[in-house]
Protein backbone atom coordinates (compact mmCIF):
# COMPACT_ATOMS: atom_id res chain seq x y z
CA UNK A 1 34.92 -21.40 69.16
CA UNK A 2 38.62 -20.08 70.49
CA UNK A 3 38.97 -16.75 72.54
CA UNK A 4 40.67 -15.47 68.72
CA UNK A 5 37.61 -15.93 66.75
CA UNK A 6 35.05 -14.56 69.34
CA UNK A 7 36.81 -11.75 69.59
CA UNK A 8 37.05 -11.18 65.91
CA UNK A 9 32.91 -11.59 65.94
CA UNK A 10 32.09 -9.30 68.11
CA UNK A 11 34.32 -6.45 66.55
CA UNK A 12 32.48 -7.21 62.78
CA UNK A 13 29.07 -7.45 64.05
CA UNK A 14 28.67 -3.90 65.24
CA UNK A 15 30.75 -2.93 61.57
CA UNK A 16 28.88 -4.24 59.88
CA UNK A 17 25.81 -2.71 60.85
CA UNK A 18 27.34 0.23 60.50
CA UNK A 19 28.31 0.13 56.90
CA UNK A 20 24.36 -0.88 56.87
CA UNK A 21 23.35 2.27 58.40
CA UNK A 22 25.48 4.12 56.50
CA UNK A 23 24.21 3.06 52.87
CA UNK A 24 20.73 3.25 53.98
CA UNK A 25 21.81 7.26 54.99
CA UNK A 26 23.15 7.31 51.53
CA UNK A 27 20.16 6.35 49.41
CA UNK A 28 18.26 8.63 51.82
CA UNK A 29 20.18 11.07 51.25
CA UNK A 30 19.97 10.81 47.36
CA UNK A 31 16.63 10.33 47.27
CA UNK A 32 16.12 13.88 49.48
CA UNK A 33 18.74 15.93 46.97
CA UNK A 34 17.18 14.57 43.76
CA UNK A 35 15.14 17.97 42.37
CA UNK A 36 11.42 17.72 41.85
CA UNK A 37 10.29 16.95 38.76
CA UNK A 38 7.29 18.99 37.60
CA UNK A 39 4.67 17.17 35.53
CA UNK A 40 0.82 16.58 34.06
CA UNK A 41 -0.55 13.82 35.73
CA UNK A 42 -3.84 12.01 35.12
CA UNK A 43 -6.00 9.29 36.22
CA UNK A 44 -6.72 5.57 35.28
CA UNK A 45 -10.26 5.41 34.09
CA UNK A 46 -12.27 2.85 33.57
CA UNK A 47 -14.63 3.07 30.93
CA UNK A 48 -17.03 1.61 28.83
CA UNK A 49 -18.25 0.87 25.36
CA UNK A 50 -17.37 -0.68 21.88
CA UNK A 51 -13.93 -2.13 21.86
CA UNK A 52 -11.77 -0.76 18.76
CA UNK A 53 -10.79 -3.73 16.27
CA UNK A 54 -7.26 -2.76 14.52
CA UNK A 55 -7.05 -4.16 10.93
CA UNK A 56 -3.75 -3.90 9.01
CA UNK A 57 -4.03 -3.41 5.32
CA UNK A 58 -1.10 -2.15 2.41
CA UNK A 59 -1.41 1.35 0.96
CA UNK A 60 -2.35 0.46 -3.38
CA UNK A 61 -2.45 3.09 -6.14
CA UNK A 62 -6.28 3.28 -7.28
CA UNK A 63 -5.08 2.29 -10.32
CA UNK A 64 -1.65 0.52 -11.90
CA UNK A 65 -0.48 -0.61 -15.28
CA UNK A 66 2.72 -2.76 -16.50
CA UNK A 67 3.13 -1.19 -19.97
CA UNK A 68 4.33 -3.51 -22.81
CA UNK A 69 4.19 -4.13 -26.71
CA UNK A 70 3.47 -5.24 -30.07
CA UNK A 71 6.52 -4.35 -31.74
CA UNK A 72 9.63 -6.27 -31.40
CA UNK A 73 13.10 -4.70 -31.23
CA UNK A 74 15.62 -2.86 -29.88
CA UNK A 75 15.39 0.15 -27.43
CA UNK A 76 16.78 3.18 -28.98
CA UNK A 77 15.48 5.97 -26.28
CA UNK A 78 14.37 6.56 -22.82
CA UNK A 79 12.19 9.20 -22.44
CA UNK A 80 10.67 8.69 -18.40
CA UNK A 81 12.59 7.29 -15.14
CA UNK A 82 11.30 6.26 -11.90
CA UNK A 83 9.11 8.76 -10.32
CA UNK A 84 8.62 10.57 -13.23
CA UNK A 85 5.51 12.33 -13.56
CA UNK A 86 3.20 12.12 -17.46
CA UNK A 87 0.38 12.97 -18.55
CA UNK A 88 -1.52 10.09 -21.14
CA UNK A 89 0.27 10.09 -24.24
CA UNK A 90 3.24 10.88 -22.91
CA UNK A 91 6.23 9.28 -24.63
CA UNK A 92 7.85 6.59 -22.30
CA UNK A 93 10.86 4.79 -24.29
CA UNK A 94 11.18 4.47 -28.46
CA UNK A 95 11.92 0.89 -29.96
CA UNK A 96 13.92 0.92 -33.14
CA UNK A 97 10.74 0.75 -35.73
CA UNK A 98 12.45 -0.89 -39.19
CA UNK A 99 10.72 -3.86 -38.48
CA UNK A 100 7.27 -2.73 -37.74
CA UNK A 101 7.58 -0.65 -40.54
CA UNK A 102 8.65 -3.19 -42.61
CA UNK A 103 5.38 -5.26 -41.93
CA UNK A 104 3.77 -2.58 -42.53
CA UNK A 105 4.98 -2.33 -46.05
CA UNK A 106 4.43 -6.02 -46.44
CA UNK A 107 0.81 -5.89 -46.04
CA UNK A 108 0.29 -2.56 -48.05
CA UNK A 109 1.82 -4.06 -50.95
CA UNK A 110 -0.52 -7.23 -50.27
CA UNK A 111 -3.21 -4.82 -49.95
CA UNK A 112 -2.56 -3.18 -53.20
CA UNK A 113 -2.40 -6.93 -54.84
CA UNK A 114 -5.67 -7.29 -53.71
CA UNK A 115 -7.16 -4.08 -54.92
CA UNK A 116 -6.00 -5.07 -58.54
CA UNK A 117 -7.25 -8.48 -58.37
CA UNK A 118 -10.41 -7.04 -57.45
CA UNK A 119 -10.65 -4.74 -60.29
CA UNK A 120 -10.19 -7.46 -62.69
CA UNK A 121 -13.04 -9.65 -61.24
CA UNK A 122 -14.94 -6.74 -61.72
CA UNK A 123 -14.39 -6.03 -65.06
CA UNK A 124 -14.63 -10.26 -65.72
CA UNK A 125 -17.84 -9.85 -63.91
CA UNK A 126 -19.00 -7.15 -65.87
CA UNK A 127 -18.75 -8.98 -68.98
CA UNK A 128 -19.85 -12.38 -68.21
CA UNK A 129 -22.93 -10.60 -67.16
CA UNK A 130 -23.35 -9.20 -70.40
CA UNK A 131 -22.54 -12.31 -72.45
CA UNK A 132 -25.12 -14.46 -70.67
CA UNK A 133 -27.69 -11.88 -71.41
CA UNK A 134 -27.20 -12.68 -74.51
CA UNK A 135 -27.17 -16.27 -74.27
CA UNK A 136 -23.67 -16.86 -74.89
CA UNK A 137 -22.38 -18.19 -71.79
CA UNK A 138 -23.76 -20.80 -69.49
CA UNK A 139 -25.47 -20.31 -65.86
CA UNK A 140 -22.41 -21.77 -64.47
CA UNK A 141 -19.58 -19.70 -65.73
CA UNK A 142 -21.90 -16.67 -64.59
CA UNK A 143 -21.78 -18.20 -61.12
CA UNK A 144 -18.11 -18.31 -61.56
CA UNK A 145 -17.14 -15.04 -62.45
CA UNK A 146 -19.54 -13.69 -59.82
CA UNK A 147 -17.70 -16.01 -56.66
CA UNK A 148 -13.92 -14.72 -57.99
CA UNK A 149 -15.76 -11.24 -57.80
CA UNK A 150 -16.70 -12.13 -54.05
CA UNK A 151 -13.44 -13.59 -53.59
CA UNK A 152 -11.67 -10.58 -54.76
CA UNK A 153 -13.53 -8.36 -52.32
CA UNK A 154 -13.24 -10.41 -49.35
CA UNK A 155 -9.48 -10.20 -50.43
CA UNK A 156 -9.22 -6.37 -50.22
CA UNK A 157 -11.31 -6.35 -46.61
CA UNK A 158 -8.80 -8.80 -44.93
CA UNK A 159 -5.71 -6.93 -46.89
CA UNK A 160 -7.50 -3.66 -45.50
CA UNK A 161 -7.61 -5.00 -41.66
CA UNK A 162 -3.61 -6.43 -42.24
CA UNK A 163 -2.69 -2.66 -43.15
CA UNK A 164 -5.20 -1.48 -40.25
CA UNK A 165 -3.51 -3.60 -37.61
CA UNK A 166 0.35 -3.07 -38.89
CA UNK A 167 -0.12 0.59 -38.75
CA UNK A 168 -1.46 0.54 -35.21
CA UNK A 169 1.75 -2.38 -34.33
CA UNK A 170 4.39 0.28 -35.81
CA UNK A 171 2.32 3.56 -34.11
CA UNK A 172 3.63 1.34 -30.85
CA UNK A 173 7.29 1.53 -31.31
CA UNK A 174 6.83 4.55 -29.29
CA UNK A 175 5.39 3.49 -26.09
CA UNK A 176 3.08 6.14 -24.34
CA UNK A 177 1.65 6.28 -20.74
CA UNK A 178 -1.70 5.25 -20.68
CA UNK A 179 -2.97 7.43 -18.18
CA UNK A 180 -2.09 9.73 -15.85
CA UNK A 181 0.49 8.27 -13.71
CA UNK A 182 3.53 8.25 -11.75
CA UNK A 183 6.57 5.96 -13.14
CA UNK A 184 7.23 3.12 -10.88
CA UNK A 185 9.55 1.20 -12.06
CA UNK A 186 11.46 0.80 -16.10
CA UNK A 187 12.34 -2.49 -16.59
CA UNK A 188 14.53 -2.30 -19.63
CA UNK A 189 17.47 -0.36 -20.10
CA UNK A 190 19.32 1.24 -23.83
CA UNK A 191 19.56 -1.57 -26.22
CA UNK A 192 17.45 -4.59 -24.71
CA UNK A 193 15.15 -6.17 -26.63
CA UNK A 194 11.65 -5.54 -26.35
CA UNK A 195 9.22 -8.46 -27.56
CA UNK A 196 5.66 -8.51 -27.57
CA UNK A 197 3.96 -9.04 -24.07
CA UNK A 198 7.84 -8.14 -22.17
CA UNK A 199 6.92 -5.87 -19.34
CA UNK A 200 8.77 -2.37 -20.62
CA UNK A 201 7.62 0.40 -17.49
CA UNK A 202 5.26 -0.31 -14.89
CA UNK A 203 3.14 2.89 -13.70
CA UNK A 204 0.72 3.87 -10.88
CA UNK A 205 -2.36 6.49 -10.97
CA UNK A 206 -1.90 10.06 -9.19
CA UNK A 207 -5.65 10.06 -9.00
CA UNK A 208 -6.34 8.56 -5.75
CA UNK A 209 -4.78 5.95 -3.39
CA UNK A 210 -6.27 2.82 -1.51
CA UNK A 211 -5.66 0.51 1.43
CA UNK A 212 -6.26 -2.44 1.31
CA UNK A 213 -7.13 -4.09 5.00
CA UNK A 214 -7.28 -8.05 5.79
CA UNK A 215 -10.69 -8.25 7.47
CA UNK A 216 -11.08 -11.32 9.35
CA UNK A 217 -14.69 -13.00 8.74
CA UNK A 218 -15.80 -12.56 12.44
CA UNK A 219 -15.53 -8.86 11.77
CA UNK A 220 -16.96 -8.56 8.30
CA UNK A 221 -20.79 -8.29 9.67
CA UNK A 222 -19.54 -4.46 10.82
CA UNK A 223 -18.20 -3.78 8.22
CA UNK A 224 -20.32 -1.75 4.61
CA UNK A 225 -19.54 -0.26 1.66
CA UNK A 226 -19.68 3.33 2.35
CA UNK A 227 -18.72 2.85 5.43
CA UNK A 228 -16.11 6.08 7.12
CA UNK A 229 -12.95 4.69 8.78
CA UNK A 230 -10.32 6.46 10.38
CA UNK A 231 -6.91 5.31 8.94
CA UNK A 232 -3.43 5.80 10.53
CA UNK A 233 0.00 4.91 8.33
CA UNK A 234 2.76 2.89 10.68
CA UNK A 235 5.43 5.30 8.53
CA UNK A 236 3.83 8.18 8.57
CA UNK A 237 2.54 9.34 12.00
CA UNK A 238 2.80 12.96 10.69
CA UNK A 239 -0.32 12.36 8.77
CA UNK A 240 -2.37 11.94 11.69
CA UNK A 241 -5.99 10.06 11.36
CA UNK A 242 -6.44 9.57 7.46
CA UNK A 243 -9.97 9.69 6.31
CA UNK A 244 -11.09 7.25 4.38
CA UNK A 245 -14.48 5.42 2.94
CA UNK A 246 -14.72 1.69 2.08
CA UNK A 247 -15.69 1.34 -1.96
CA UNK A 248 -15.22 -2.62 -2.36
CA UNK A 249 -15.36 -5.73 -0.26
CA UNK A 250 -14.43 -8.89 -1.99
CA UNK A 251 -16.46 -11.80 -1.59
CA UNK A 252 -14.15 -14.08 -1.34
CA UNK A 253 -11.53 -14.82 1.57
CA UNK A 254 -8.04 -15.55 0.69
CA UNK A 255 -7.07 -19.42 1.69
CA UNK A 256 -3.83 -18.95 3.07
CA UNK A 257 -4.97 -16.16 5.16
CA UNK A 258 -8.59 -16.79 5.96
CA UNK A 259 -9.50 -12.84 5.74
CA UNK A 260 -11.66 -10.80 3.12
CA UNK A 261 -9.76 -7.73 1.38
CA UNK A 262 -11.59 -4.38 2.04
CA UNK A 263 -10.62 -1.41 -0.54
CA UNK A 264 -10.61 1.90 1.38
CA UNK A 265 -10.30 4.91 -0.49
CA UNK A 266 -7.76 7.16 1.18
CA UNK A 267 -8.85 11.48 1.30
CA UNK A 268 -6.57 14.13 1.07
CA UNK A 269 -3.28 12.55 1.22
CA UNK A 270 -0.13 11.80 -1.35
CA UNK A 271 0.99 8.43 0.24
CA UNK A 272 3.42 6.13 -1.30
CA UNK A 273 2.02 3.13 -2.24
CA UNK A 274 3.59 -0.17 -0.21
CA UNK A 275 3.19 1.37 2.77
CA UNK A 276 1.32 -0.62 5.77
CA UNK A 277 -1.81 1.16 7.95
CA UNK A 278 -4.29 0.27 10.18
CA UNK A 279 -7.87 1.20 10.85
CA UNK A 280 -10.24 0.74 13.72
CA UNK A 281 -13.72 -0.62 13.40
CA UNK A 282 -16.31 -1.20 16.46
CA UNK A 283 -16.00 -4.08 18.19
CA UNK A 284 -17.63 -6.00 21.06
CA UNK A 285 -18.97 -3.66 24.24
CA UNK A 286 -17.06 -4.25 27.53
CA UNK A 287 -15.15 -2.62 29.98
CA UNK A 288 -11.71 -1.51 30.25
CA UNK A 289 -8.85 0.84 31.57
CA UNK A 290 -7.48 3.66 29.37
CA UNK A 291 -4.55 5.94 29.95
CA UNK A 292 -3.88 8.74 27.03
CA UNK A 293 -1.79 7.70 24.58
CA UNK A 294 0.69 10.38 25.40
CA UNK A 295 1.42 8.51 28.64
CA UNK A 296 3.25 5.33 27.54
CA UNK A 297 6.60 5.07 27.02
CA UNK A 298 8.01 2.49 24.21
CA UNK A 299 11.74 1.62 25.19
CA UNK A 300 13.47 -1.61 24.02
CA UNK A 301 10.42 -3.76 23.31
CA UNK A 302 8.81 -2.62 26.79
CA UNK A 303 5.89 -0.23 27.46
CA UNK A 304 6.33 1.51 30.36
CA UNK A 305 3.91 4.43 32.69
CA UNK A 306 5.34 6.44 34.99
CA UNK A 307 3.33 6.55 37.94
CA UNK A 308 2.99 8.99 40.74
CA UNK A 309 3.22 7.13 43.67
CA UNK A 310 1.43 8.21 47.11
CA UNK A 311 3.97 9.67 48.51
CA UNK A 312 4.98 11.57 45.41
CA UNK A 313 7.50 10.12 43.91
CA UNK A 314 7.85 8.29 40.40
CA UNK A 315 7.60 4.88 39.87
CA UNK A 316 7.84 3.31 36.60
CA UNK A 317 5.55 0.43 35.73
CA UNK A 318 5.89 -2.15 32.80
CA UNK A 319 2.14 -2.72 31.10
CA UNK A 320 0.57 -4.50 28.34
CA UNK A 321 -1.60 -1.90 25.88
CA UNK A 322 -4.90 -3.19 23.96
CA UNK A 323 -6.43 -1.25 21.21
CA UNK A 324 -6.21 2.03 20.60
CA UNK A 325 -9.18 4.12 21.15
CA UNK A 326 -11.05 7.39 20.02
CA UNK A 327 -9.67 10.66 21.83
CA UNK A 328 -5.78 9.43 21.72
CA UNK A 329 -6.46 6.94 24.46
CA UNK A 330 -5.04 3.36 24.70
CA UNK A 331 -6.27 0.46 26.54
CA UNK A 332 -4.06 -1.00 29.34
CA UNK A 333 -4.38 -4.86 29.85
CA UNK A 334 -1.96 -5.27 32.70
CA UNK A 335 0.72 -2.98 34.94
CA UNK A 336 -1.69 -0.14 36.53
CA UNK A 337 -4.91 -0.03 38.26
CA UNK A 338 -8.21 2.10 38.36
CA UNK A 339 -7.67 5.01 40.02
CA UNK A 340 -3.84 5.88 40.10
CA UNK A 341 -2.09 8.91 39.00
CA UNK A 342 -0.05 8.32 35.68
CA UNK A 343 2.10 11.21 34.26
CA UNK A 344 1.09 12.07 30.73
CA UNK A 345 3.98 14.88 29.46
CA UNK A 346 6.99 13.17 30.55
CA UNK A 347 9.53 13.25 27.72
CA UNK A 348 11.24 9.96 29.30
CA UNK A 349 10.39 8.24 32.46
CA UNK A 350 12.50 9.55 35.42
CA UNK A 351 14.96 8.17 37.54
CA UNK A 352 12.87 5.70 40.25
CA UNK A 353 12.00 7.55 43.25
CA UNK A 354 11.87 10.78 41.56
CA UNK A 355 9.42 13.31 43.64
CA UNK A 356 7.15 14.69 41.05
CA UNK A 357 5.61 18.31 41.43
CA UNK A 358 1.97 18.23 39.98
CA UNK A 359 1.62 21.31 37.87
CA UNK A 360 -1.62 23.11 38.75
C-alpha cells in the first residue's frame, strides 16, 4: 500500500465511525421525542374448551316464486317494479286478453251446442221409452236412444269443464302476486310476448328469511333441528350476532361439494337475500391462545397486534387468527405468545418503537 492511500485510510476510518455514532444519536434521539401513546392493553390467554367451527351459508327468502301464465299475448301494462312491495292479489302486469277471451267464447258456444243436443236426446229418449211400452219399438232402438242420451250428457260435462278452464285461462291475463312478497326481478318489459310457462316477475316472501350453510359431513353429528346458532352477515357487521334456529337438514350431500345444506331460520332481521354469513357450531376440545377481537388489525391482506414490549414501547407483530370465539375473542395460531401484553383500543397500530402509556 503507498504512503497516499494509508494516509487516506486512516483519515476515513475515524469518519466513518463518526457518521455511525451520529445516526445511532439520531434514532435515539427520535425514539426519546416520539410522545407516549396512551392505550388499553391486555393479556394473551390461553384457554380451553370446544373449538368454534365457522360454516358459510347464502342468506334465501323463506319462500320465492317465478310468476308466469296461461294466456298468450302481448303486455299491455306494468303495474309492480323491482322492490315493489304487494299484498296477494295484487295486480303485477296485464296481457292484452282478445285471445283468451276469444277461447273463451269458443267453448261457450260449444257448450251451448251441447246443451241443445242434450235436450233433444232427452226428448228422443222420452219417447222411445214410451213407444216400447207399448210394444212398438224393439229392445235395441231403446238401447239406442238411451246411449245418445248418455252421450249427450257426457257432452255438456266436458263442454262445462272447457268453459270452466277458459274462464280461469282469461281471469289470468291479469297476473297477480301470489303471496305476500317483495318484487325481485320483472322479466318482460311493454309489448313482449308472454306465452304460457315464460317466466313474467319473479318474487320473494317478506315473511321470514333463511341461510342456508354448507355443513361438511364430519360436522353434521353436532348439528339438530332445533338447534340455536348464532349467525353473523360478512356485509352487514352492523347487525351484530343474528339469532337463528335450524328448521331443515337435507339428507343428502351435494356431489360437487361434498357438504349437507342446513336451513336456518333467521330472527328479527330484514336481510337481503344473496347475501353470504357464517355461523359457529362446537367443535373438538383443545387448547388455544385468544386475544379480543378488538385487538387485530386487518391491513393489506396482513393481520397485525400491536404489542407492548418490555420496555414499553410498541411493537407490531404479523399473526395468523383461527376461529372466532364466544365473548368477541379470536384465536391466534402464530405471531404472539402466552403471556404478553397486546393493545386492544388502538385505532391503527403505531409507529415501531412507540412508548405506550397503560391507561389505569
Amino acid at each position: 500500500m503507498t504512503a497516499s492511500r494509508r494516509l487516506l485510510t486512516t483519515l476515513l476510518v475515524p469518519a466513518i465511525g463518526l457518521l455511525a455514532a451520529c445516526g445511532h444519536d439520531e434514532a435515539e434521539l427520535a425514539r426519546a421525542e416520539r410522545e407516549p401513546v396512551r392505550v388499553t392493553v391486555t393479556t394473551v390467554e390461553r384457554v380451553t374448551g370446544p373449538a368454534s367451527v365457522q360454516v358459510r351459508g347464502v342468506v334465501q327468502p323463506a319462500r320465492r316464486s317465478t310468476v308466469s301464465t296461461r294466456v298468450s299475448g302481448p303486455v299491455i301494462s306494468l303495474s309492480a317494479a323491482a322492490g315493489d312491495r304487494v299484498r296477494r292479489g295484487d295486480p303485477l302486469l296485464e296481457i292484452q286478453p282478445e285471445a283468451a277471451e276469444g277461447q273463451l267464447s269458443q267453448t261457450q258456444g260449444a257448450l251451448a251446442q251441447a246443451q241443445a243436443a242434450l235436450a233433444l236426446a232427452e226428448r228422443n229418449h222420452s219417447r222411445y221409452r214410451a213407444l216400447h211400452a207399448e210394444g212398438a219399438v224393439s229392445d235395441a232402438e231403446l238401447d239406442m236412444a238411451t246411449m245418445q242420451l248418455d252421450q249427450a250428457r257426457g257432452a255438456v260435462r266436458q263442454a262445462e269443464g272447457a268453459v270452466q278452464s277458459a274462464s280461469t285461462v282469461a281471469d289470468e291475463a291479469v297476473v297477480r302476486a301470489p303471496f305476500d312478497a317483495r318484487v325481485v326481478r320483472r322479466l318482460v318489459e311493454l309489448g313482449d310476448l308472454a306465452a304460457p310457462g315464460r317466466p313474467l316477475v319473479e318474487v320473494e316472501s317478506l315473511a321470514a328469511r333463511e341461510i342456508w350453510l354448507a355443513v361438511r359431513a364430519a360436522d353434521m353429528s353436532r348439528i339438530a333441528t332445533g338447534q340455536r346458532l348464532e349467525v353473523r352477515i360478512d356485509s352487514r357487521p352492523d347487525f351484530g350476532v343474528v339469532p337463528g334456529v335450524v328448521t331443515e337438514i337435507e339428507p343428502s350431500a351435494d356431489p360437487a361439494t361434498h357438504t349437507f345444506t342446513v336451513k336456518v331460520r333467521l330472527e328479527g332481521v330484514d336481510i337481503a337475500s344473496g347475501l353470504t354469513g357464517r355461523a359457529a357450531i362446537a367443535g373438538e376440545t383443545s387448547d388455544r391462545l385468544v386475544v379480543p377481537s378488538s385487538a387485530v388489525h386487518r391491513r393489506g391482506g396482513l393481520e397485525l397486534v400491536v404489542v407492548r414490549a418490555e420496555d414499553g414501547t410498541s411493537r407490531t407483530r404479523a399473526v395468523t387468527t383461527g376461529a372466532t370465539l364466544a365473548g368477541e375473542r379470536v384465536e391466534i395460531l402464530s405471531g404472539v405468545a402466552e403471556g404478553e401484553s397486546v393493545v386492544v383500543d388502538a385505532p391503527a397500530p403505531p409507529p415501531e418503537g412507540t412508548p405506550l402509556e397503560v391507561a389505569s
